[in-house]
PDB file of N, CA and C in Angstrom:
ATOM      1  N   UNK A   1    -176.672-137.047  31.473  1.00  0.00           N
ATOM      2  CA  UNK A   1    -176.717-137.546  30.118  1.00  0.00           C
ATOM      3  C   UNK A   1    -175.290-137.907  29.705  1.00  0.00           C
ATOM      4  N   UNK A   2    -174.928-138.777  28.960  1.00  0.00           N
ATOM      5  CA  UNK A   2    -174.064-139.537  28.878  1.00  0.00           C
ATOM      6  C   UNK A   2    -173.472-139.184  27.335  1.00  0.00           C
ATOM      7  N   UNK A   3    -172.149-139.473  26.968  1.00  0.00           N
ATOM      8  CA  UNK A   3    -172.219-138.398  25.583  1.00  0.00           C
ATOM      9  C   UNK A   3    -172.587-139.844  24.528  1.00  0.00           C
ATOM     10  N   UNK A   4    -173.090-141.133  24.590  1.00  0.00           N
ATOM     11  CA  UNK A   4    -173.570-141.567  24.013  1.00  0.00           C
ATOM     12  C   UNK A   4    -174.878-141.199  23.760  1.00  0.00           C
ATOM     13  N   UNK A   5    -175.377-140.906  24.835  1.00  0.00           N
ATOM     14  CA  UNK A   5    -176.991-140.440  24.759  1.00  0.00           C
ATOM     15  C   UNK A   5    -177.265-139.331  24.232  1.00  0.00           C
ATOM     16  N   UNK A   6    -176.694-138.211  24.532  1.00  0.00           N
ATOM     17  CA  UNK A   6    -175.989-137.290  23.460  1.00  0.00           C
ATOM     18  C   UNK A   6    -176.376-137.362  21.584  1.00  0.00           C
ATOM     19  N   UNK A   7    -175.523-138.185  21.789  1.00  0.00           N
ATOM     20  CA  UNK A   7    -174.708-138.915  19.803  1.00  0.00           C
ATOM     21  C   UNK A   7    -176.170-139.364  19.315  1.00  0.00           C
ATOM     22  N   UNK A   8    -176.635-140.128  20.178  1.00  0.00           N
ATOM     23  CA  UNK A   8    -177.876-141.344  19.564  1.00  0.00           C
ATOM     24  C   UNK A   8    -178.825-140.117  19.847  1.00  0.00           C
ATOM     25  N   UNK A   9    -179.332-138.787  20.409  1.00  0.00           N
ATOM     26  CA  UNK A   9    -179.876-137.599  20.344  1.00  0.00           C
ATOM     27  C   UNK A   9    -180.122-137.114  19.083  1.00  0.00           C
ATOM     28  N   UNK A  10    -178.785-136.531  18.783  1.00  0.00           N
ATOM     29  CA  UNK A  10    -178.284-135.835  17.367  1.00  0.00           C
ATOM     30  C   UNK A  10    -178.530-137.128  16.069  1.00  0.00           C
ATOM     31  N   UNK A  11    -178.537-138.093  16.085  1.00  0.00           N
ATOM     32  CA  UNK A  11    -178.197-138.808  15.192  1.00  0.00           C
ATOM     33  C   UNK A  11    -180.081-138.957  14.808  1.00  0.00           C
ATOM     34  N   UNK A  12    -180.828-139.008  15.896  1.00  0.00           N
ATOM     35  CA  UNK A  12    -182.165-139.339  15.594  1.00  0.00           C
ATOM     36  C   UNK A  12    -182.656-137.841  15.155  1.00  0.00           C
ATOM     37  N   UNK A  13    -182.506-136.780  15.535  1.00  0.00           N
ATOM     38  CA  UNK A  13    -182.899-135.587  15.077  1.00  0.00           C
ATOM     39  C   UNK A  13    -182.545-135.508  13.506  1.00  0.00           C
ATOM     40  N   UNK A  14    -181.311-136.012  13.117  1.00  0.00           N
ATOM     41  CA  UNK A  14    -181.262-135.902  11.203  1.00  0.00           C
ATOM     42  C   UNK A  14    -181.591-137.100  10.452  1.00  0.00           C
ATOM     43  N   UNK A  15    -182.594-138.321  11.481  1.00  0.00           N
ATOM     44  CA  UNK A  15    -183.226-139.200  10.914  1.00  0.00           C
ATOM     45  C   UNK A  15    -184.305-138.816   9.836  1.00  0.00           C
ATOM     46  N   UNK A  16    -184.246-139.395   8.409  1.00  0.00           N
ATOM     47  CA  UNK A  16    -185.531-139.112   7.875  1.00  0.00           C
ATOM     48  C   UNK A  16    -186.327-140.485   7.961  1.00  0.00           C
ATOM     49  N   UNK A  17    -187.513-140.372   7.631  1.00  0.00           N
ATOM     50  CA  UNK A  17    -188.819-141.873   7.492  1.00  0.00           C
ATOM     51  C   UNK A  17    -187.796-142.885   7.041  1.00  0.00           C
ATOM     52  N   UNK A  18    -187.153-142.870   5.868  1.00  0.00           N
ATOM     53  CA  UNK A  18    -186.269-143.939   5.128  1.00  0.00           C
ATOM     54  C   UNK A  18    -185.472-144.127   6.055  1.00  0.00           C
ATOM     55  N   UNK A  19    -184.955-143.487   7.040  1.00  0.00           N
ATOM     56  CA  UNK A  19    -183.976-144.345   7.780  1.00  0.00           C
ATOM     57  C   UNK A  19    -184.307-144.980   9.007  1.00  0.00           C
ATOM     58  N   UNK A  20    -185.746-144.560   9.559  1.00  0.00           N
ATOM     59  CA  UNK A  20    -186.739-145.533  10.432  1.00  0.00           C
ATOM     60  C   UNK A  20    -186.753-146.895   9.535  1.00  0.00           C
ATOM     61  N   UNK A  21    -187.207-147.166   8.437  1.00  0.00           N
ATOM     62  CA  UNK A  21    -187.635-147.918   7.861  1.00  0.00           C
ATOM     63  C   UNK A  21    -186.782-149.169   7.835  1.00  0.00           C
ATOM     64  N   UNK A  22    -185.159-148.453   7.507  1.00  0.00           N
ATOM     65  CA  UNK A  22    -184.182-149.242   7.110  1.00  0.00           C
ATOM     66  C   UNK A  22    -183.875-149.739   8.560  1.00  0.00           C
ATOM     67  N   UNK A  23    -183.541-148.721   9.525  1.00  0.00           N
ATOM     68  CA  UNK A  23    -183.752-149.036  10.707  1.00  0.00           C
ATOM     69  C   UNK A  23    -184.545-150.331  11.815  1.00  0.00           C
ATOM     70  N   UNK A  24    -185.784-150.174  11.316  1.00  0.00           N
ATOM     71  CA  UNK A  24    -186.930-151.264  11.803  1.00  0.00           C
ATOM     72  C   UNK A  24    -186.398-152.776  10.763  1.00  0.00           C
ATOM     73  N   UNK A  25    -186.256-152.389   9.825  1.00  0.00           N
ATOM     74  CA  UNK A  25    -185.825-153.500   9.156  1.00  0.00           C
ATOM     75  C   UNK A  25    -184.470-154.820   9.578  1.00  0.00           C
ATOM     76  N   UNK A  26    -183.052-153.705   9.652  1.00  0.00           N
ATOM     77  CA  UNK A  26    -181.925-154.263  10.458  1.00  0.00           C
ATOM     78  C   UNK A  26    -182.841-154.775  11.791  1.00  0.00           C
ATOM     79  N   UNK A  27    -183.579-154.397  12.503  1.00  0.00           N
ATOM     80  CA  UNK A  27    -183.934-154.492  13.966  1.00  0.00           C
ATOM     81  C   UNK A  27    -184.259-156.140  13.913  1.00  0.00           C
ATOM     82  N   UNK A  28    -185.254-156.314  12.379  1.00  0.00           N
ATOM     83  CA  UNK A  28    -186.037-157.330  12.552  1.00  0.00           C
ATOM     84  C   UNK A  28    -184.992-158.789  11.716  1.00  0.00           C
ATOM     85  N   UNK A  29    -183.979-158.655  11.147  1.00  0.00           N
ATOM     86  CA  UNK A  29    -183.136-158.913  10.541  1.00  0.00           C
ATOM     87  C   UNK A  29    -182.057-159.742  11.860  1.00  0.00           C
ATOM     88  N   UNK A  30    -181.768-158.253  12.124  1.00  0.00           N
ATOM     89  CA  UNK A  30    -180.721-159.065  13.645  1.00  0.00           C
ATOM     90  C   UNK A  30    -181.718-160.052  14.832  1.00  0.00           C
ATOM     91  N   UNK A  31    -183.458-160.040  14.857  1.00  0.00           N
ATOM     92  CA  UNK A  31    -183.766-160.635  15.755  1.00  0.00           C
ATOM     93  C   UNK A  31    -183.729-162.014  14.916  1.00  0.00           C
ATOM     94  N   UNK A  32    -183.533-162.475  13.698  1.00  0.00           N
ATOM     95  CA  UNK A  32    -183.773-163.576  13.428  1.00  0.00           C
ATOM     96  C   UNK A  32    -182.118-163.911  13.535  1.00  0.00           C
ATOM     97  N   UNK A  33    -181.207-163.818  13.959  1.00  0.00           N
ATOM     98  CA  UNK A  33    -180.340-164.370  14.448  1.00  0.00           C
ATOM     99  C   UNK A  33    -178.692-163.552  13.384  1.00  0.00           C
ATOM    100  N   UNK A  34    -177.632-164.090  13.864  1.00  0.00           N
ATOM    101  CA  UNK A  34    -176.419-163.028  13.077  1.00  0.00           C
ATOM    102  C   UNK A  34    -176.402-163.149  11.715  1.00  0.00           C
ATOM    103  N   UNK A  35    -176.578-164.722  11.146  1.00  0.00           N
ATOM    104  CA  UNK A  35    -176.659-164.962   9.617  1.00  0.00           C
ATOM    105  C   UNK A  35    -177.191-164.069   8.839  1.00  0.00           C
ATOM    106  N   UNK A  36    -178.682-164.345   9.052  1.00  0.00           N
ATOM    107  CA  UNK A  36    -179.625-162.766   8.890  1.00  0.00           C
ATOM    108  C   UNK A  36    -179.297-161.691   8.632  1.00  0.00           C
ATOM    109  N   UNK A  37    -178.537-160.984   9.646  1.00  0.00           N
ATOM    110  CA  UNK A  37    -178.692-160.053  10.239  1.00  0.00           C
ATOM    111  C   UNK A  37    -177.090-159.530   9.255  1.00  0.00           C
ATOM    112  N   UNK A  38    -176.357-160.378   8.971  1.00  0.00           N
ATOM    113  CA  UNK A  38    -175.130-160.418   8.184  1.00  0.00           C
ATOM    114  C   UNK A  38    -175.742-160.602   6.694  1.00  0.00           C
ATOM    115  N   UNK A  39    -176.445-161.025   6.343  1.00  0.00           N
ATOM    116  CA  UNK A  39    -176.896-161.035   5.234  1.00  0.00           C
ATOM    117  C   UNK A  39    -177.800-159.477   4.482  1.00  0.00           C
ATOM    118  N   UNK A  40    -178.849-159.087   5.800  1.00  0.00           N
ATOM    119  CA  UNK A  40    -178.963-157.835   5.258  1.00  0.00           C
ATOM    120  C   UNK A  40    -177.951-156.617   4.760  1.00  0.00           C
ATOM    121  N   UNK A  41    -177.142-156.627   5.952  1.00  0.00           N
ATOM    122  CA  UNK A  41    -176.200-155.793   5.613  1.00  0.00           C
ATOM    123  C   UNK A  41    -175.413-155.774   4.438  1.00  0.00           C
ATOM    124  N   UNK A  42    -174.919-157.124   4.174  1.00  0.00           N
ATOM    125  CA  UNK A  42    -174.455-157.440   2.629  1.00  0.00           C
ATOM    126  C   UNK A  42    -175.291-156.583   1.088  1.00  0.00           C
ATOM    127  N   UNK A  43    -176.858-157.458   1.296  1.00  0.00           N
ATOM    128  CA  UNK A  43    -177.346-156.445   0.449  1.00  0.00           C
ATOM    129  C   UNK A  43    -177.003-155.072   0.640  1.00  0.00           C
ATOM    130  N   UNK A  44    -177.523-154.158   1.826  1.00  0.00           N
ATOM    131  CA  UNK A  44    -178.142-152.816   2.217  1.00  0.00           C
ATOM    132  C   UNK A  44    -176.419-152.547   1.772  1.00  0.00           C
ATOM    133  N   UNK A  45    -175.271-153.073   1.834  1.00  0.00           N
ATOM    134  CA  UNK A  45    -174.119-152.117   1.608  1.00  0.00           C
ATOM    135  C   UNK A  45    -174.130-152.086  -0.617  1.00  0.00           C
ATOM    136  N   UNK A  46    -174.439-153.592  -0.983  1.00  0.00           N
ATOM    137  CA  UNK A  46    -174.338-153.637  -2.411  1.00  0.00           C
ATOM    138  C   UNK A  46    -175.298-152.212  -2.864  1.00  0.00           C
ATOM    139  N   UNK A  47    -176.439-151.815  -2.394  1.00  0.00           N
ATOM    140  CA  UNK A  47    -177.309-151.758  -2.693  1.00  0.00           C
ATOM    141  C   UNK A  47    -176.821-149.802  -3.158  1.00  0.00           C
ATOM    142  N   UNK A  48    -176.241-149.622  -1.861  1.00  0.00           N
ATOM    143  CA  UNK A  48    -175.668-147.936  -1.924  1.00  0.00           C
ATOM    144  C   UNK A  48    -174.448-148.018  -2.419  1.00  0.00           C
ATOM    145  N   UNK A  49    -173.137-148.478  -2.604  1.00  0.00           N
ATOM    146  CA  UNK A  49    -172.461-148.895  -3.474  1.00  0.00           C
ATOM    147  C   UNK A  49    -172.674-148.596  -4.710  1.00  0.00           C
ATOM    148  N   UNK A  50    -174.323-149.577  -5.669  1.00  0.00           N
ATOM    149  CA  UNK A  50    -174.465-149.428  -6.805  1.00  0.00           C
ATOM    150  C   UNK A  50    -174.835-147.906  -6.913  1.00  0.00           C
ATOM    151  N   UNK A  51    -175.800-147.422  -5.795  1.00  0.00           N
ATOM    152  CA  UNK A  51    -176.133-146.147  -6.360  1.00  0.00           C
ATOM    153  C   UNK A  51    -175.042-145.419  -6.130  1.00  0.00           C
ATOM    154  N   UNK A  52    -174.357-145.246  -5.485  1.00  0.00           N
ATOM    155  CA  UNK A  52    -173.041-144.088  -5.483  1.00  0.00           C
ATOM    156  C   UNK A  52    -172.280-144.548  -6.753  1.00  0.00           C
ATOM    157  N   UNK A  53    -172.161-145.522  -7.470  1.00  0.00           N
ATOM    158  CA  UNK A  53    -171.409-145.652  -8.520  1.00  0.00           C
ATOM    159  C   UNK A  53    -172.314-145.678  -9.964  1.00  0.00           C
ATOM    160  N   UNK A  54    -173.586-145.446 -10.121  1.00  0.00           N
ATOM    161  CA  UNK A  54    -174.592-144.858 -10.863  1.00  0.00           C
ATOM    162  C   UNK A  54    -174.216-143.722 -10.697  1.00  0.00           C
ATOM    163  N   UNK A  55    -174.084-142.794  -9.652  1.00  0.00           N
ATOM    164  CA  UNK A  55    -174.002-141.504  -9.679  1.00  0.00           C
ATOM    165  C   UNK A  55    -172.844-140.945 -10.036  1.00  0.00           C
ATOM    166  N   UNK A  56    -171.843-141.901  -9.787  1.00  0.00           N
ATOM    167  CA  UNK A  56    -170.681-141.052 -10.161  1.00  0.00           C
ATOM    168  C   UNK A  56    -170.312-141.499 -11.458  1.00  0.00           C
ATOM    169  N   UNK A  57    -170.762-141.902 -12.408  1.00  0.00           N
ATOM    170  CA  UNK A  57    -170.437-142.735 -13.849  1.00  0.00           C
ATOM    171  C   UNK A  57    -171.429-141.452 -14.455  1.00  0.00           C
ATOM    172  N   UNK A  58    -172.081-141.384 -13.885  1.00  0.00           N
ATOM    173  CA  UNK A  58    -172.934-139.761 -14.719  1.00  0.00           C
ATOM    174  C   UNK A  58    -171.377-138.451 -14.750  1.00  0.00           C
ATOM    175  N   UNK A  59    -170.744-138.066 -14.325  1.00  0.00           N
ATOM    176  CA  UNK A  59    -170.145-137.133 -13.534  1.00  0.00           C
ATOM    177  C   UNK A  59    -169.005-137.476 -13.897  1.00  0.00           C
ATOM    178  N   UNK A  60    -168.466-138.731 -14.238  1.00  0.00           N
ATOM    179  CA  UNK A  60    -166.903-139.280 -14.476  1.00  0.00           C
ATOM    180  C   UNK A  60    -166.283-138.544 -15.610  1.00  0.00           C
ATOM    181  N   UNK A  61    -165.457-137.791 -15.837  1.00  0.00           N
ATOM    182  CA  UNK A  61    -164.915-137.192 -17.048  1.00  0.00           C
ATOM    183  C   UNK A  61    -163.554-138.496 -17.408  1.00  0.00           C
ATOM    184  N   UNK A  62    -163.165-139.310 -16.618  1.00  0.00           N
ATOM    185  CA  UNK A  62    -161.697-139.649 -16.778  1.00  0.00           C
ATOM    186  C   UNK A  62    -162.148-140.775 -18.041  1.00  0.00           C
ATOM    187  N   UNK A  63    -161.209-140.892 -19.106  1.00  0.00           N
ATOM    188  CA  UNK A  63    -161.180-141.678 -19.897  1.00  0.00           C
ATOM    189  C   UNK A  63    -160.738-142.792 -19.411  1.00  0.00           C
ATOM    190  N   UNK A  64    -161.121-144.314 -20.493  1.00  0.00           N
ATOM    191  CA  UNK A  64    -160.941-145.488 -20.436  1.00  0.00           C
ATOM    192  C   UNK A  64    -159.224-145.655 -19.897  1.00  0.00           C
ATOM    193  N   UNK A  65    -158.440-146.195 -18.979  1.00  0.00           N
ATOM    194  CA  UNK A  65    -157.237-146.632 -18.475  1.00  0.00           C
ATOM    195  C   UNK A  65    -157.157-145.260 -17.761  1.00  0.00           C
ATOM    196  N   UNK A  66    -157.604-144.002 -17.462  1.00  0.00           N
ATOM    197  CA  UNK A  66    -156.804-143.013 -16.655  1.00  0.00           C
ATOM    198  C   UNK A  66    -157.327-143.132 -15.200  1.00  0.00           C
ATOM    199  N   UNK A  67    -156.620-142.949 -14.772  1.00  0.00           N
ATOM    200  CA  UNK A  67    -157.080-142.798 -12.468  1.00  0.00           C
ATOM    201  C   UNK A  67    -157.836-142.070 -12.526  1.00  0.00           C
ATOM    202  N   UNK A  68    -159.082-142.578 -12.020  1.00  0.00           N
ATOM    203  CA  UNK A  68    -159.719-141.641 -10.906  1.00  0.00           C
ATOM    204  C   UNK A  68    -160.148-142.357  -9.636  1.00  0.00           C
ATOM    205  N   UNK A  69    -159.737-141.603  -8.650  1.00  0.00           N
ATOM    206  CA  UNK A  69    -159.779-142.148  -7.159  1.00  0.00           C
ATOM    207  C   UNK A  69    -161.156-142.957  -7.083  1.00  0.00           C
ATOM    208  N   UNK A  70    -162.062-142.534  -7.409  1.00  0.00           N
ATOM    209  CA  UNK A  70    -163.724-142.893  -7.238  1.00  0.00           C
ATOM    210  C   UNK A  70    -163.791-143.706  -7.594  1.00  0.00           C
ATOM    211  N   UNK A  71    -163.458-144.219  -8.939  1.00  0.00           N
ATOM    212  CA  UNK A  71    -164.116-145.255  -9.495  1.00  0.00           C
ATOM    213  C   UNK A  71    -163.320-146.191  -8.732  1.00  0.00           C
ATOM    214  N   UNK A  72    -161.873-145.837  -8.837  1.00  0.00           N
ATOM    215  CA  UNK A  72    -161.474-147.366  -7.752  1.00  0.00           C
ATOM    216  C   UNK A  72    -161.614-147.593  -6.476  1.00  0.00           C
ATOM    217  N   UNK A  73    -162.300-146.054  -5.807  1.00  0.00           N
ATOM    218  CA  UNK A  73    -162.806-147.047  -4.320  1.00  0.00           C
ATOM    219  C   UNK A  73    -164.126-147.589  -4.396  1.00  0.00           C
ATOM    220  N   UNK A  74    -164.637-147.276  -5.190  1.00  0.00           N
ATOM    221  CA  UNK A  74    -166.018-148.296  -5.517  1.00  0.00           C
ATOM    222  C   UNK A  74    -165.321-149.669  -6.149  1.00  0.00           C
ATOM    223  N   UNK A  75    -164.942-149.829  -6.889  1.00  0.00           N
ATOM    224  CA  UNK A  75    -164.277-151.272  -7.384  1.00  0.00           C
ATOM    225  C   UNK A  75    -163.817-151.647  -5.926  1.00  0.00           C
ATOM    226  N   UNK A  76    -162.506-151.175  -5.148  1.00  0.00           N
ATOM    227  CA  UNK A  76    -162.348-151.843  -3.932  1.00  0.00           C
ATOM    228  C   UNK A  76    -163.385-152.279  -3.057  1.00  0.00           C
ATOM    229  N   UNK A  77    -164.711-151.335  -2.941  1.00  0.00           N
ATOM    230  CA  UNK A  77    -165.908-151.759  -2.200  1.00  0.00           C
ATOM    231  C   UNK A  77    -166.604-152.749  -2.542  1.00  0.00           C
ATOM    232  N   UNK A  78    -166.540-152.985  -4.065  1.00  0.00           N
ATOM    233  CA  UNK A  78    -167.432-153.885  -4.461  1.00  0.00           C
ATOM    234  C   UNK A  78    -166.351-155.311  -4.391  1.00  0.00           C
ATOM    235  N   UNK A  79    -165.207-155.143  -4.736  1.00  0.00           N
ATOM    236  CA  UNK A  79    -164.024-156.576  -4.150  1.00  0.00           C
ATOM    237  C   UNK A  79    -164.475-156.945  -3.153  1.00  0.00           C
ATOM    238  N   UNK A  80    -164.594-156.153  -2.064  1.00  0.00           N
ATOM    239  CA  UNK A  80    -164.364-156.521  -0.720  1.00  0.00           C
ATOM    240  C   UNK A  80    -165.570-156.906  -0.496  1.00  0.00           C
ATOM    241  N   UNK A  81    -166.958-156.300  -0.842  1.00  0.00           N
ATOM    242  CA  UNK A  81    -168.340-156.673  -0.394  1.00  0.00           C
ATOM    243  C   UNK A  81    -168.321-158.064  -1.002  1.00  0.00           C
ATOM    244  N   UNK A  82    -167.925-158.296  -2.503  1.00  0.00           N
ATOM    245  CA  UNK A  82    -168.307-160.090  -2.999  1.00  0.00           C
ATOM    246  C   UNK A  82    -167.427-161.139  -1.918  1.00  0.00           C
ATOM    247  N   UNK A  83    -166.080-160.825  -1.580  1.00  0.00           N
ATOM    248  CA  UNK A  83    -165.478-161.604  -0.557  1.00  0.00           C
ATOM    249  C   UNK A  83    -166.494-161.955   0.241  1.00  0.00           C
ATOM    250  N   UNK A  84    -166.843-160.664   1.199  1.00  0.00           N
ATOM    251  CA  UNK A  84    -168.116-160.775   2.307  1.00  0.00           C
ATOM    252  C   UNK A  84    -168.952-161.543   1.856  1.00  0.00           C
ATOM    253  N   UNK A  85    -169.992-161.179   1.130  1.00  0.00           N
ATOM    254  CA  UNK A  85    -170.929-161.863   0.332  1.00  0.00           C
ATOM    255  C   UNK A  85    -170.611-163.457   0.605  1.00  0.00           C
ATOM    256  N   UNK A  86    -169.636-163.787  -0.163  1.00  0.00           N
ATOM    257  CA  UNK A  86    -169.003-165.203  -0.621  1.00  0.00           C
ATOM    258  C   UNK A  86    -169.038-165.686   1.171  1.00  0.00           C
ATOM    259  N   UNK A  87    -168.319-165.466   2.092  1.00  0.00           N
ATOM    260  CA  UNK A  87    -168.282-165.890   3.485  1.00  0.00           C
ATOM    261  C   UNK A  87    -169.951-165.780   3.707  1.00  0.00           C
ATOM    262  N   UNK A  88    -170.451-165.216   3.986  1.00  0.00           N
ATOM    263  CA  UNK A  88    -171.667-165.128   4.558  1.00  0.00           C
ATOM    264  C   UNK A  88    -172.772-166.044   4.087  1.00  0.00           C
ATOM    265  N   UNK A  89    -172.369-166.236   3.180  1.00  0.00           N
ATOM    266  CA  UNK A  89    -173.306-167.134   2.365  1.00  0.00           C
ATOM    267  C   UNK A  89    -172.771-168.530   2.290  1.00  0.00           C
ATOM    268  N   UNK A  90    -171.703-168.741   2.814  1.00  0.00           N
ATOM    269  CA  UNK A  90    -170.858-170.050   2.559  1.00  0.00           C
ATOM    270  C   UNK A  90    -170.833-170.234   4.621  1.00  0.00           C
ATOM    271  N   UNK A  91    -171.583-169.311   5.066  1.00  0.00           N
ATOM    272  CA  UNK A  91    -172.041-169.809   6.927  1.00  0.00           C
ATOM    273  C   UNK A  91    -170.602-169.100   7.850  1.00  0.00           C
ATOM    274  N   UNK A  92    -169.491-168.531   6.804  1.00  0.00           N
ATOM    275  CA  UNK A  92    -168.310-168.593   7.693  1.00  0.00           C
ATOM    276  C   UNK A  92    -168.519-166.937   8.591  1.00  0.00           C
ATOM    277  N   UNK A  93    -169.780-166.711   9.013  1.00  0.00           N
ATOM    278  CA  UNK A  93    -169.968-165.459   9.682  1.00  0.00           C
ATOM    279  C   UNK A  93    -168.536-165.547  11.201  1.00  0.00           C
ATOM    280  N   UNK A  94    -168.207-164.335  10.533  1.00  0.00           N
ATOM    281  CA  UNK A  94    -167.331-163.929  11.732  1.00  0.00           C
ATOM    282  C   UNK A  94    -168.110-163.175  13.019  1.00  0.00           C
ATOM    283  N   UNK A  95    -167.728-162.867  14.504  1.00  0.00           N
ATOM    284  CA  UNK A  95    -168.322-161.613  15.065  1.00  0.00           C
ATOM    285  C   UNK A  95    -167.107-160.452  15.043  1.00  0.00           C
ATOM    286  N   UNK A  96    -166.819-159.669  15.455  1.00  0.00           N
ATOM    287  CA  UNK A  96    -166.156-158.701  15.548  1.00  0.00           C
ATOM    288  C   UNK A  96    -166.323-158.027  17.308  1.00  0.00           C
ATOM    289  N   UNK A  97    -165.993-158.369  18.629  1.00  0.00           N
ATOM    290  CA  UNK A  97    -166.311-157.746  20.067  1.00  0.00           C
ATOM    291  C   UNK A  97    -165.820-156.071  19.343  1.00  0.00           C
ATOM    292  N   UNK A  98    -165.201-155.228  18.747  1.00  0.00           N
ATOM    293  CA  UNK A  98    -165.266-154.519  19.084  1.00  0.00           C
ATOM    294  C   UNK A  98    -166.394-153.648  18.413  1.00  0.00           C
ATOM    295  N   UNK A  99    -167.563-154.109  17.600  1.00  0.00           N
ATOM    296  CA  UNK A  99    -168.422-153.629  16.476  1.00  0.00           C
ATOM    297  C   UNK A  99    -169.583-153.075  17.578  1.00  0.00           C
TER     298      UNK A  99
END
């Protein structure tokens, strides 16, 4: 056994139904080609993004202009996802060999 086979072991044992689902979904996403398959991901990242930043706007004590780390790595996530967004949708899909 190979320690990938291993990883992908452990990783399916703390699978719940929702992550078959999301799972089968990417599967059927990437068979319709990278655009696709770049496009789901776009949503599926906006999508947990919003809820981690629903959740933490419940929980936020910091007033209007003061730092808190959270809220601005969600703002950086959400910068960086509309960039993505904007390419993916404008055809300029990159690949990445080492992904």
């Amino acid at each position: 056994m190979t320690i990938t086979t291993a990883v992908n072991f452990a990783a399916q044992e703390r699978m719940t139904p929702d992550d078959y689902v999301v799972t089968a979904i990417a599967r059927d996403f990437a068979a319709r080609g990278e655009l696709s398959f770049e496009r789901f991901l776009s949503g599926y990242y906006a999508e947990a993004i919003r809820l981690i930043q629903e959740a933490h706007l419940t929980e936020c004590t910091t007033g209007p202009g003061d730092h808190c780390a959270t809220c601005n790595g969600i703002r950086v996530g959400m910068t960086g996802l509309l960039a993505e967004q904007r390419a993916v949708t404008s055809g300029e899909v990159t690949t990445d060999a080492g992904h």
